[in-house]
N, C-alpha and C. Protein backbone atom coordinates (compact mmCIF):
# COMPACT_ATOMS: atom_id res chain seq x y z
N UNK A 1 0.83 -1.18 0.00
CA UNK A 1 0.00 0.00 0.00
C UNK A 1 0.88 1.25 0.00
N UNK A 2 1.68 1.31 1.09
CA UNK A 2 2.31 2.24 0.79
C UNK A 2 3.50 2.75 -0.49
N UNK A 3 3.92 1.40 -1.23
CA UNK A 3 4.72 1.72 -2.68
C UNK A 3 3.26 2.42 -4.22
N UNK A 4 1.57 2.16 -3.59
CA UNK A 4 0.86 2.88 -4.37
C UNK A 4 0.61 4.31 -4.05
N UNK A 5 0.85 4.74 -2.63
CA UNK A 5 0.97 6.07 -2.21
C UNK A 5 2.33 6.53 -2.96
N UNK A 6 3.55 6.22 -2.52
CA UNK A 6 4.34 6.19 -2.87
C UNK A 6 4.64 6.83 -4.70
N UNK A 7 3.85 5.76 -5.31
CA UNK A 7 4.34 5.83 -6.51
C UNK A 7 3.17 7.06 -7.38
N UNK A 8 2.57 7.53 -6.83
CA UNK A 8 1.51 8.62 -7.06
C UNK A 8 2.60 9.70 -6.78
N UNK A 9 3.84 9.83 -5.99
CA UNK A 9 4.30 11.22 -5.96
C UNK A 9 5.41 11.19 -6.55
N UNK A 10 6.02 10.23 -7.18
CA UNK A 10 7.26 10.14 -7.65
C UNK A 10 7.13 10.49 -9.18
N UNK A 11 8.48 11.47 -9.18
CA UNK A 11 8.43 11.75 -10.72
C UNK A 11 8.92 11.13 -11.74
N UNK A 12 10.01 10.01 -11.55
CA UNK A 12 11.10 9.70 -12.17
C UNK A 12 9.63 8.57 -12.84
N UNK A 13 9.77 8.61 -14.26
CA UNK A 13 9.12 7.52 -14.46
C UNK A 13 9.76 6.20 -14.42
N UNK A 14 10.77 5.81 -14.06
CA UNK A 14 11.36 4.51 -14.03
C UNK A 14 10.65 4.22 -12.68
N UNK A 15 11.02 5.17 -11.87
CA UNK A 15 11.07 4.76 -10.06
C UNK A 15 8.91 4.43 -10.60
N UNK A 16 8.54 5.24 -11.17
CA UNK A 16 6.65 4.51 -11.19
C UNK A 16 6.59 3.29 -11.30
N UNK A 17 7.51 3.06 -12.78
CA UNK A 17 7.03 1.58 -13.31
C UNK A 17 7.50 0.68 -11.96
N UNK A 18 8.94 0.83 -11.37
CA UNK A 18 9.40 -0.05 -10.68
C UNK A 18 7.99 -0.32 -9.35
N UNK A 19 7.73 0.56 -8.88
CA UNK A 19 6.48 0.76 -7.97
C UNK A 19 5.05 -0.26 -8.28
N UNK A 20 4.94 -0.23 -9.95
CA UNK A 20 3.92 -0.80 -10.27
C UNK A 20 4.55 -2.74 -10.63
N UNK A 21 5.53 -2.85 -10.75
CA UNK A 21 6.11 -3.59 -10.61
C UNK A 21 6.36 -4.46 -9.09
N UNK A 22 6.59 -3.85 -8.23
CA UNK A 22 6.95 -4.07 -6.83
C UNK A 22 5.17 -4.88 -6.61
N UNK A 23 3.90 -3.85 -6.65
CA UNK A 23 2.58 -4.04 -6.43
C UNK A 23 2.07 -5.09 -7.12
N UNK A 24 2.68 -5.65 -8.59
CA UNK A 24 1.95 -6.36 -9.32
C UNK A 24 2.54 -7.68 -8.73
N UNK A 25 4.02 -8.02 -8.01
CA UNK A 25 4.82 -8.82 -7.91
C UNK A 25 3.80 -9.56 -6.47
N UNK A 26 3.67 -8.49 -5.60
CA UNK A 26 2.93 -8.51 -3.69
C UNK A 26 1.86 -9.00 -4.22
N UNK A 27 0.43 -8.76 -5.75
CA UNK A 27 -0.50 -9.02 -5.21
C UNK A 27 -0.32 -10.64 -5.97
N UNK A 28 0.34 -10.79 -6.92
CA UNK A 28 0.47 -12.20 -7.24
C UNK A 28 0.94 -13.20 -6.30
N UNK A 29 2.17 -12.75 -5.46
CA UNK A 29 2.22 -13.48 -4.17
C UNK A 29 1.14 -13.86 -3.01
N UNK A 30 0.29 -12.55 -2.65
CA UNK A 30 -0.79 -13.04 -1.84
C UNK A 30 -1.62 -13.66 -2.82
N UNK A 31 -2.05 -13.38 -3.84
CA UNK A 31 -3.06 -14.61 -4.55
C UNK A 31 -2.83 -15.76 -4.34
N UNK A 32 -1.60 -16.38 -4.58
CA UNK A 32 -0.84 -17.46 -4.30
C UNK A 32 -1.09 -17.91 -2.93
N UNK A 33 -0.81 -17.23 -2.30
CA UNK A 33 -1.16 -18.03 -0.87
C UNK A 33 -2.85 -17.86 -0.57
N UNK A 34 -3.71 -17.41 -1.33
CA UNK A 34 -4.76 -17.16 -0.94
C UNK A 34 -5.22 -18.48 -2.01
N UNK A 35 -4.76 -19.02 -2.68
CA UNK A 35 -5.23 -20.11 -3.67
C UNK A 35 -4.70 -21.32 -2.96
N UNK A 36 -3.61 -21.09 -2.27
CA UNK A 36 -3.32 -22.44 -1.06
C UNK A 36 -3.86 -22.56 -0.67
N UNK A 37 -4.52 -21.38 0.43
CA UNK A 37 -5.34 -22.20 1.80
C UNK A 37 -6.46 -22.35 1.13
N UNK A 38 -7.27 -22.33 0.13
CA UNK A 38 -9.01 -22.40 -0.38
C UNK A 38 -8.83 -23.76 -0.98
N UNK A 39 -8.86 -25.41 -0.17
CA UNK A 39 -8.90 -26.52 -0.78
C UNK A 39 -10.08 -26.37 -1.79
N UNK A 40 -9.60 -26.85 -2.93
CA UNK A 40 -11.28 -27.37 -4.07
C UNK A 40 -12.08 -28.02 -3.98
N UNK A 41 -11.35 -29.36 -3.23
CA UNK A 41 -12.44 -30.67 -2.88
C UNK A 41 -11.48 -31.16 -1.03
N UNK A 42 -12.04 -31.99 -0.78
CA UNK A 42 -11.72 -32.38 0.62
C UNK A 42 -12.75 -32.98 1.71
N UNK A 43 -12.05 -33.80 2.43
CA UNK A 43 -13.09 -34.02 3.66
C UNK A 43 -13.01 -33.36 4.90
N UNK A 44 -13.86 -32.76 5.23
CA UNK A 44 -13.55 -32.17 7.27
C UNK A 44 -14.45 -33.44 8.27
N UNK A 45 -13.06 -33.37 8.96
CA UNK A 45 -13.40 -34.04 10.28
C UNK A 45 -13.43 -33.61 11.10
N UNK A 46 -14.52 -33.04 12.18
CA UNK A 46 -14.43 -32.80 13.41
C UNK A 46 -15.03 -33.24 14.36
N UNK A 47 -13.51 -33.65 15.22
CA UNK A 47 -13.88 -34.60 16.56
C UNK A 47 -14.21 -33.42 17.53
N UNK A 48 -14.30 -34.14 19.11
CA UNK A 48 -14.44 -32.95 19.83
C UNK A 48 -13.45 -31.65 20.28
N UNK A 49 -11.96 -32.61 19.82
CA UNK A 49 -11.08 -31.75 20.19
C UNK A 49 -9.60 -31.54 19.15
N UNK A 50 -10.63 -32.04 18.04
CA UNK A 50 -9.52 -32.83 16.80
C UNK A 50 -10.22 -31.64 15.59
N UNK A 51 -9.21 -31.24 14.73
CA UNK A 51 -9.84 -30.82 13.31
C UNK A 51 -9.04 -31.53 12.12
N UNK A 52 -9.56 -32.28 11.36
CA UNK A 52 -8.72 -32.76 10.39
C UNK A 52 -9.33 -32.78 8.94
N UNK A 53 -8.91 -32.56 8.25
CA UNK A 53 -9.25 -32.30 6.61
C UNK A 53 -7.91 -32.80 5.84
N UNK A 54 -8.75 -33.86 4.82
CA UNK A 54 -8.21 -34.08 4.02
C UNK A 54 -8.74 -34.50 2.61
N UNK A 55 -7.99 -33.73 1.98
CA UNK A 55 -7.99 -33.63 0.23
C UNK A 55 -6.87 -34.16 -0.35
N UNK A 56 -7.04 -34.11 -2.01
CA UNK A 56 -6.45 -34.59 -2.88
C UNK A 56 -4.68 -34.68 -2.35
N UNK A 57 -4.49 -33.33 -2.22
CA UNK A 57 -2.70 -33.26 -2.35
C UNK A 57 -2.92 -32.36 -0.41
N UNK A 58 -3.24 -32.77 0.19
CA UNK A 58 -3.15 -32.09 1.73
C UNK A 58 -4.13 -32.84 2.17
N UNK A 59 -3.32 -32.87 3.33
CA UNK A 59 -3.91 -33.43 4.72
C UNK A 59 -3.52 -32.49 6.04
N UNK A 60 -4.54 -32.09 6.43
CA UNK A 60 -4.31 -31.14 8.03
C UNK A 60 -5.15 -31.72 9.11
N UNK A 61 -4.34 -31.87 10.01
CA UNK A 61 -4.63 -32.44 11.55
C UNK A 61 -4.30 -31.83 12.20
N UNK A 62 -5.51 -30.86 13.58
CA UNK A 62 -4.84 -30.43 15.01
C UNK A 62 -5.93 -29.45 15.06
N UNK A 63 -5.65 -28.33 15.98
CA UNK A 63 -6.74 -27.30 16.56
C UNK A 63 -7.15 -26.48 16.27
N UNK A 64 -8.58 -26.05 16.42
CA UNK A 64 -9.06 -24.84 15.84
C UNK A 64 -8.69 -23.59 16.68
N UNK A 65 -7.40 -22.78 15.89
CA UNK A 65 -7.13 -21.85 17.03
C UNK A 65 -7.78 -20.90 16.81
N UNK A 66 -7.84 -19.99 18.32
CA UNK A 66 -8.36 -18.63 18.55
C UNK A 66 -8.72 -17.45 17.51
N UNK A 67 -7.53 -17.50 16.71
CA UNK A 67 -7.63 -16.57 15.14
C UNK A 67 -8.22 -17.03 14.43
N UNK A 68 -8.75 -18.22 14.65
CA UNK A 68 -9.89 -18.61 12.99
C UNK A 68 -11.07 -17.29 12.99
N UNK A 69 -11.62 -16.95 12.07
CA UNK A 69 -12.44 -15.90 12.18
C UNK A 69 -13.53 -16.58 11.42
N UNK A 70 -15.10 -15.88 11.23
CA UNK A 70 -16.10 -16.21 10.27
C UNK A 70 -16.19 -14.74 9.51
N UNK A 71 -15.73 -14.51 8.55
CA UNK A 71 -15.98 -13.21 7.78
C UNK A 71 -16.82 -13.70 6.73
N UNK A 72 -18.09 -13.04 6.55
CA UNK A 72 -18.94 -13.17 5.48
C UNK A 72 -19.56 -14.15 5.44
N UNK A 73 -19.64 -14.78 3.95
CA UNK A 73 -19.95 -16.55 3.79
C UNK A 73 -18.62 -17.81 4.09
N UNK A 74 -18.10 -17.28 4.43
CA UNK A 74 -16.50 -17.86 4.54
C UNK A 74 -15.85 -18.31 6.11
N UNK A 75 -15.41 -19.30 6.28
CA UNK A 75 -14.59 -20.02 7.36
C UNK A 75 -12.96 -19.80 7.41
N UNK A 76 -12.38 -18.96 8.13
CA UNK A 76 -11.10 -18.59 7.89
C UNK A 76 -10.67 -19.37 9.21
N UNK A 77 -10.10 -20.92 9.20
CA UNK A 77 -9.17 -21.63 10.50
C UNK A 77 -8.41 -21.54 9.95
N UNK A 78 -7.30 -21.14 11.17
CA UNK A 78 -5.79 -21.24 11.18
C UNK A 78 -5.79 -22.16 11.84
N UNK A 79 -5.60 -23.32 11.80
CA UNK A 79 -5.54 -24.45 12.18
C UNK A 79 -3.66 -24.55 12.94
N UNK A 80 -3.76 -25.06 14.35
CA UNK A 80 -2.66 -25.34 15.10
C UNK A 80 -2.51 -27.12 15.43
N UNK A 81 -1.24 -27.04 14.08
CA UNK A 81 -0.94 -28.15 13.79
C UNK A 81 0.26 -29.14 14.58
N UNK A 82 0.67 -30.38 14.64
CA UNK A 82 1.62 -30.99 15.34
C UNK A 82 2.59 -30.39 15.21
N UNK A 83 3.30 -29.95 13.71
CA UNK A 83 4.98 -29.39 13.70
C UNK A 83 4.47 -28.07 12.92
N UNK A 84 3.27 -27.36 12.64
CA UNK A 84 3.07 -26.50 11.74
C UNK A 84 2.16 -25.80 11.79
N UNK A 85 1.82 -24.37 11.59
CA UNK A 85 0.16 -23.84 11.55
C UNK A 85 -0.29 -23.52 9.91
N UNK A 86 -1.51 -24.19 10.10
CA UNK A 86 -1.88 -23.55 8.61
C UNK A 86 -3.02 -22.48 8.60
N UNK A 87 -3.33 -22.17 7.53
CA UNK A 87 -4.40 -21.36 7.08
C UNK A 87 -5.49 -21.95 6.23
N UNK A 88 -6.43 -22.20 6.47
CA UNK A 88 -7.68 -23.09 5.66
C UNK A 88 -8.72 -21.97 5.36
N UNK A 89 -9.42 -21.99 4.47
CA UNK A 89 -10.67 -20.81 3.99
C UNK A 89 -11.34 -21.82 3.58
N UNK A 90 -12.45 -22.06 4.25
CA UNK A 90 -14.18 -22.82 3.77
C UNK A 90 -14.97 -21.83 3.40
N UNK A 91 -15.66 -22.24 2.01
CA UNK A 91 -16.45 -21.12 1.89
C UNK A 91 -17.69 -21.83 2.22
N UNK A 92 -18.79 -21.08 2.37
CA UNK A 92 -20.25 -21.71 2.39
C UNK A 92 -20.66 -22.37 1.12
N UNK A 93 -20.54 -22.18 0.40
CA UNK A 93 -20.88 -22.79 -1.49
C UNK A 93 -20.38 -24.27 -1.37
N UNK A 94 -18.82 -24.07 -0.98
CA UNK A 94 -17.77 -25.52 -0.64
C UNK A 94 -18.57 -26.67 -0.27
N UNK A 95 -19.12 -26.54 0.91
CA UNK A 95 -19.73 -27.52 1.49
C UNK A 95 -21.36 -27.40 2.06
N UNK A 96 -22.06 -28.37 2.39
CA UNK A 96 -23.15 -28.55 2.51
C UNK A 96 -23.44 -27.72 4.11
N UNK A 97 -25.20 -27.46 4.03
CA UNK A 97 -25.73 -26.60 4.88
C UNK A 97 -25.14 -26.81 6.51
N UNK A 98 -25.41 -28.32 6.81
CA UNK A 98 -25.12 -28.81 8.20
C UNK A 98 -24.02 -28.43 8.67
N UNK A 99 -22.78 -29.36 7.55
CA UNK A 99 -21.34 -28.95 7.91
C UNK A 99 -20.88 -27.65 8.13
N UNK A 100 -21.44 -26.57 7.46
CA UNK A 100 -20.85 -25.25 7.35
C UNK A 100 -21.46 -25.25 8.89
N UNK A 101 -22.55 -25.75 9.20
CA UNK A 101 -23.23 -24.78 10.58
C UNK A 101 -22.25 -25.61 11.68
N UNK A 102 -22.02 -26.84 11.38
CA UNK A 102 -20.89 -27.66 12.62
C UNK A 102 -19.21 -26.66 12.68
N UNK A 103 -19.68 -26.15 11.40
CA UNK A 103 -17.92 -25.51 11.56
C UNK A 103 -18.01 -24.03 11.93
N UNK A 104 -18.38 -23.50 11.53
CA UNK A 104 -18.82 -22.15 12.32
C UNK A 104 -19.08 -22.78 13.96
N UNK A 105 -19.46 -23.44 14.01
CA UNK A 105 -19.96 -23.70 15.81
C UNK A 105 -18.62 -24.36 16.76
N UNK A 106 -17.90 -24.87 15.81
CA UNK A 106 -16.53 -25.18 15.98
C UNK A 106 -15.80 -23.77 16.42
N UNK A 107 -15.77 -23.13 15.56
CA UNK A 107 -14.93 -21.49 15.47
C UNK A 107 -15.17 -21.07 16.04
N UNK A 108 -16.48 -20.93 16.44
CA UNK A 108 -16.81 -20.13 17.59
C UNK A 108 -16.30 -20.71 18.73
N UNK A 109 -16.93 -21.75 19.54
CA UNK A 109 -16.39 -22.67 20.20
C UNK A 109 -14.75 -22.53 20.64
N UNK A 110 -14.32 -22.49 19.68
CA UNK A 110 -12.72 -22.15 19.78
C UNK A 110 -12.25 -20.89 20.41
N UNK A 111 -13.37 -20.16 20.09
CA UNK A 111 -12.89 -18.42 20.50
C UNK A 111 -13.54 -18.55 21.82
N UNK A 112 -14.19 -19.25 21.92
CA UNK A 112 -14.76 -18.60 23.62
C UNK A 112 -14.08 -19.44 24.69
N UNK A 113 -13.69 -20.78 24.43
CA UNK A 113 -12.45 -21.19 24.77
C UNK A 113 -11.34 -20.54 25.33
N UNK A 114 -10.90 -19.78 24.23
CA UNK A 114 -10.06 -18.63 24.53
C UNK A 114 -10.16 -17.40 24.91
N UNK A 115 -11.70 -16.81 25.24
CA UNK A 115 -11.56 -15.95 26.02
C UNK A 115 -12.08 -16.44 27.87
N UNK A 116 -12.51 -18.03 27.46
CA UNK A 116 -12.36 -18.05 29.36
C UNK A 116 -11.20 -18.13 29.62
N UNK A 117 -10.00 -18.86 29.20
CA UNK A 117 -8.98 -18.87 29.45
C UNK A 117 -8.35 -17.74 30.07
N UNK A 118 -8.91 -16.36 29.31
CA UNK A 118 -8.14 -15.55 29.40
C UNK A 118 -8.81 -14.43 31.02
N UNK A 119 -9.75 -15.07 31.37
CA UNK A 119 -10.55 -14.97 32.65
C UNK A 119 -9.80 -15.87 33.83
């Protein structure tokens, strides 16, 4: 954000292109990781204290942590894994009515978890 502020005051037209360059490089990178965590197909498992999903080329096992959020139609777990944390995005479309409502109730679940804890 700040190399598009940035590149709005600069005169040199090289130093622009490089700017628009720098921006086009950041948003292809986050696409990239935003096309990781959104599996296409997959199974979710959730035990009572277990989250596990697995698809074609990934498999994730371990906890629904505190930062998973529900923004919109969408399931954002950061899942806290044995040697690793990931990032998972469920959308509502993804999967069927029930499951979306077991996983949202999961997420939530997870967050209030963590704020007795913090009582």
């Amino acid at each position: 954000m700040l190399t598009l502020v940035l590149c709005l005051f600069m005169n040199s037209v090289v130093a622009t292109l490089f700017c628009i360059a720098l921006n086009t490089l950041a948003g292809i990178i986050v696409w990239r990781k935003i096309v990781a965590a959104q599996p296409q197909q997959g199974i979710i498992l959730l035990e009572p204290n277990q989250f596990r999903f697995e698809g074609s080329n990934r498999q994730i096992q371990g906890l629904i942590s505190k930062q998973s959020r529900l923004l919109g139609q969408s399931v954002w777990l950061y899942i806290n894994g044995f040697s690793k944390n990931y990032w998972l995005i469920i959308s509502a479309n993804s999967v069927d009515e029930q499951s979306y409502a077991r996983l949202k109730r999961a997420t939530l679940d997870a967050a209030n978890r963590a704020a007795e804890l913090k009582q």
